[in-house]
C-alpha atoms as a PDB file:
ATOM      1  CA  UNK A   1      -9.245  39.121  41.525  1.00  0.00           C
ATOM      2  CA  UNK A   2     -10.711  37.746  38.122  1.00  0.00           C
ATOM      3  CA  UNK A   3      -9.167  34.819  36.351  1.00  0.00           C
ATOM      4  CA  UNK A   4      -9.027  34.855  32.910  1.00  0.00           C
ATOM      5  CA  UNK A   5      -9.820  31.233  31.125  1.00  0.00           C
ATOM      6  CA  UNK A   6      -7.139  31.072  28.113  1.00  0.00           C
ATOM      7  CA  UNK A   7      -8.889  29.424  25.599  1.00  0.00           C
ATOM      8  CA  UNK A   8      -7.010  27.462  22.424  1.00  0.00           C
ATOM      9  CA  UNK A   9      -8.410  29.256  18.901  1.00  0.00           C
ATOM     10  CA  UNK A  10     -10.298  26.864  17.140  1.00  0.00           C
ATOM     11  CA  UNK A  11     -11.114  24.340  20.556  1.00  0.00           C
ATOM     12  CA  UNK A  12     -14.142  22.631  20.554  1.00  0.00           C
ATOM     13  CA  UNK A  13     -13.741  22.616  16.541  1.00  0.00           C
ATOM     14  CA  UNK A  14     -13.499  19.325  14.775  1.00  0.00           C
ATOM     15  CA  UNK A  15      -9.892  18.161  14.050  1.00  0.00           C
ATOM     16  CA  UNK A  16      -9.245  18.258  10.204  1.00  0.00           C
ATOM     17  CA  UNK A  17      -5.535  17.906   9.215  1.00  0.00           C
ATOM     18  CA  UNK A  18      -2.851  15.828  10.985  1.00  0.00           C
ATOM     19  CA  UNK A  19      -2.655  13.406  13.779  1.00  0.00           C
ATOM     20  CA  UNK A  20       0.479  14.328  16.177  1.00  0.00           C
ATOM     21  CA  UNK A  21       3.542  12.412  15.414  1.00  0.00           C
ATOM     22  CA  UNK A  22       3.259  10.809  19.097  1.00  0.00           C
ATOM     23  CA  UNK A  23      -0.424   9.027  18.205  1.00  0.00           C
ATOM     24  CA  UNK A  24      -0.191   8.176  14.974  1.00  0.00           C
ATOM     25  CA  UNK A  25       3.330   6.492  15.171  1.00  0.00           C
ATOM     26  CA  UNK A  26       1.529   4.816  18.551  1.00  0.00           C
ATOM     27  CA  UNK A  27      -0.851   3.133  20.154  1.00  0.00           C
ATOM     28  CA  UNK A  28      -3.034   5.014  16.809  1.00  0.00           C
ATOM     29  CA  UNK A  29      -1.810   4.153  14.220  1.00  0.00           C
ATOM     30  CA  UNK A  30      -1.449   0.356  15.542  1.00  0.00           C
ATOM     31  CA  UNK A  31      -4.667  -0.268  15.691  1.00  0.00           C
ATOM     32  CA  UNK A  32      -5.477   1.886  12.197  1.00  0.00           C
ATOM     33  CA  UNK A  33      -2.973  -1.124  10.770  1.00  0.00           C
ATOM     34  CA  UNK A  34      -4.549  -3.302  12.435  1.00  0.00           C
ATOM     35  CA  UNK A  35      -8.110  -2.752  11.108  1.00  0.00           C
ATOM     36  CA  UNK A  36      -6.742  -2.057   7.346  1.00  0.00           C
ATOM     37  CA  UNK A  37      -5.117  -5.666   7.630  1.00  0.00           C
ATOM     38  CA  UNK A  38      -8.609  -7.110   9.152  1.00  0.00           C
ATOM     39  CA  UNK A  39     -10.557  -4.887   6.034  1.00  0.00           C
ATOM     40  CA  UNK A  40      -8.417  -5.395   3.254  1.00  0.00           C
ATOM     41  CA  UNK A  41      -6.932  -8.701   4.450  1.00  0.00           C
ATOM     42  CA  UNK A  42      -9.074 -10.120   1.299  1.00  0.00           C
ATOM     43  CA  UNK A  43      -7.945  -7.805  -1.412  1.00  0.00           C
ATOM     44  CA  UNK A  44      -4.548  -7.898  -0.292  1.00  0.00           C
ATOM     45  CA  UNK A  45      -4.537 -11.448  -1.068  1.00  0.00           C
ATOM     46  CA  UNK A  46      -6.112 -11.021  -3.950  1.00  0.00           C
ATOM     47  CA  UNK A  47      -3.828  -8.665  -5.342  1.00  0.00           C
ATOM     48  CA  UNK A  48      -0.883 -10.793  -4.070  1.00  0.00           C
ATOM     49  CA  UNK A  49      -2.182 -13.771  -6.574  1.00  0.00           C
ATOM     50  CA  UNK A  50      -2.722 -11.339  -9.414  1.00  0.00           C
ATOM     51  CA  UNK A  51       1.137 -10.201  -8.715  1.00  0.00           C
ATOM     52  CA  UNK A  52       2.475 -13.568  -9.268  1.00  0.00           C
ATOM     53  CA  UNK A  53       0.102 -14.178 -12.225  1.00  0.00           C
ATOM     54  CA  UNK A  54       1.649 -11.266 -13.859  1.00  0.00           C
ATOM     55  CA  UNK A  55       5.160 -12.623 -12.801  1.00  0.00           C
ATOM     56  CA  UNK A  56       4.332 -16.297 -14.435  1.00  0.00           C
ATOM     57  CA  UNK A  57       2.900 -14.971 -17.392  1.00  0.00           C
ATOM     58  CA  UNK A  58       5.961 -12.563 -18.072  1.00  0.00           C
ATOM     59  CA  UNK A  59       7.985 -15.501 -17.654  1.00  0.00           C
ATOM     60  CA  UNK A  60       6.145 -17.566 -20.295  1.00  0.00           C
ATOM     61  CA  UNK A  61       6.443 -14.356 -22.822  1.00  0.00           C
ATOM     62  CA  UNK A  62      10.577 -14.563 -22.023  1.00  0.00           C
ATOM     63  CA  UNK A  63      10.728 -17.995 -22.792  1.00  0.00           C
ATOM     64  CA  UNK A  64       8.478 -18.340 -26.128  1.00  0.00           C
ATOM     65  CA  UNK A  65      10.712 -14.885 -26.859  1.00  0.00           C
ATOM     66  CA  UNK A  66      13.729 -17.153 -26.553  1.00  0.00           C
ATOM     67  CA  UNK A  67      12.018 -20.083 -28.709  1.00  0.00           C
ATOM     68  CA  UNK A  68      11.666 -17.070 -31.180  1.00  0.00           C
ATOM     69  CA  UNK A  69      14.679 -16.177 -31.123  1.00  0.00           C
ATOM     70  CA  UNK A  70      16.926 -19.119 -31.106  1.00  0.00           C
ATOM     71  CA  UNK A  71      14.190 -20.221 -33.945  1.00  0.00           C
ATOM     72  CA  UNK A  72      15.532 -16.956 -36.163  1.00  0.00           C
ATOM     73  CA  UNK A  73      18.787 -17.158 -35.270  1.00  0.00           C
ATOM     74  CA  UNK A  74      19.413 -20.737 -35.928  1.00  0.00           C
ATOM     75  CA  UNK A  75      17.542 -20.312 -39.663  1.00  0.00           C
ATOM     76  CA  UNK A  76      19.699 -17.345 -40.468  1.00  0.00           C
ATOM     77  CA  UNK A  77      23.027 -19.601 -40.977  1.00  0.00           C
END
């Protein structure tokens, strides 16, 4: 009796697309966290100091805003 080898379409192929739900929520996608932190841990902080720039600086522009304000306000009476 022959056997007949059952052969996946496309095996042997490069995988393009997904990962499966099982590796990339795993032991994967762990260590692809991992090596973005170790990369990027540089421009993360970088971007984290040019957050709270942005955050001090908008609360300089409320405040003179106020001074404005409270400067019109108080001349119009």
């Amino acid at each position: 009796m022959q056997s007949t080898k059952h052969v996946r379409p496309g095996a042997g192929q490069p995988v393009t697309g997904h990962i499966s739900t099982s590796l990339s929520g795993g032991l994967l996608g762990g260590a692809l966290r991992m090596a973005e932190s170790v990369l990027l841990r540089g421009g993360h902080e970088t971007a984290r100091r040019n957050a709270w720039d942005a955050v001090c600086e908008n609360r300089r522009h409320a405040r003179d805003r106020e001074d404005v304000h409270s400067v019109l306000v108080g001349s119009a009476h």
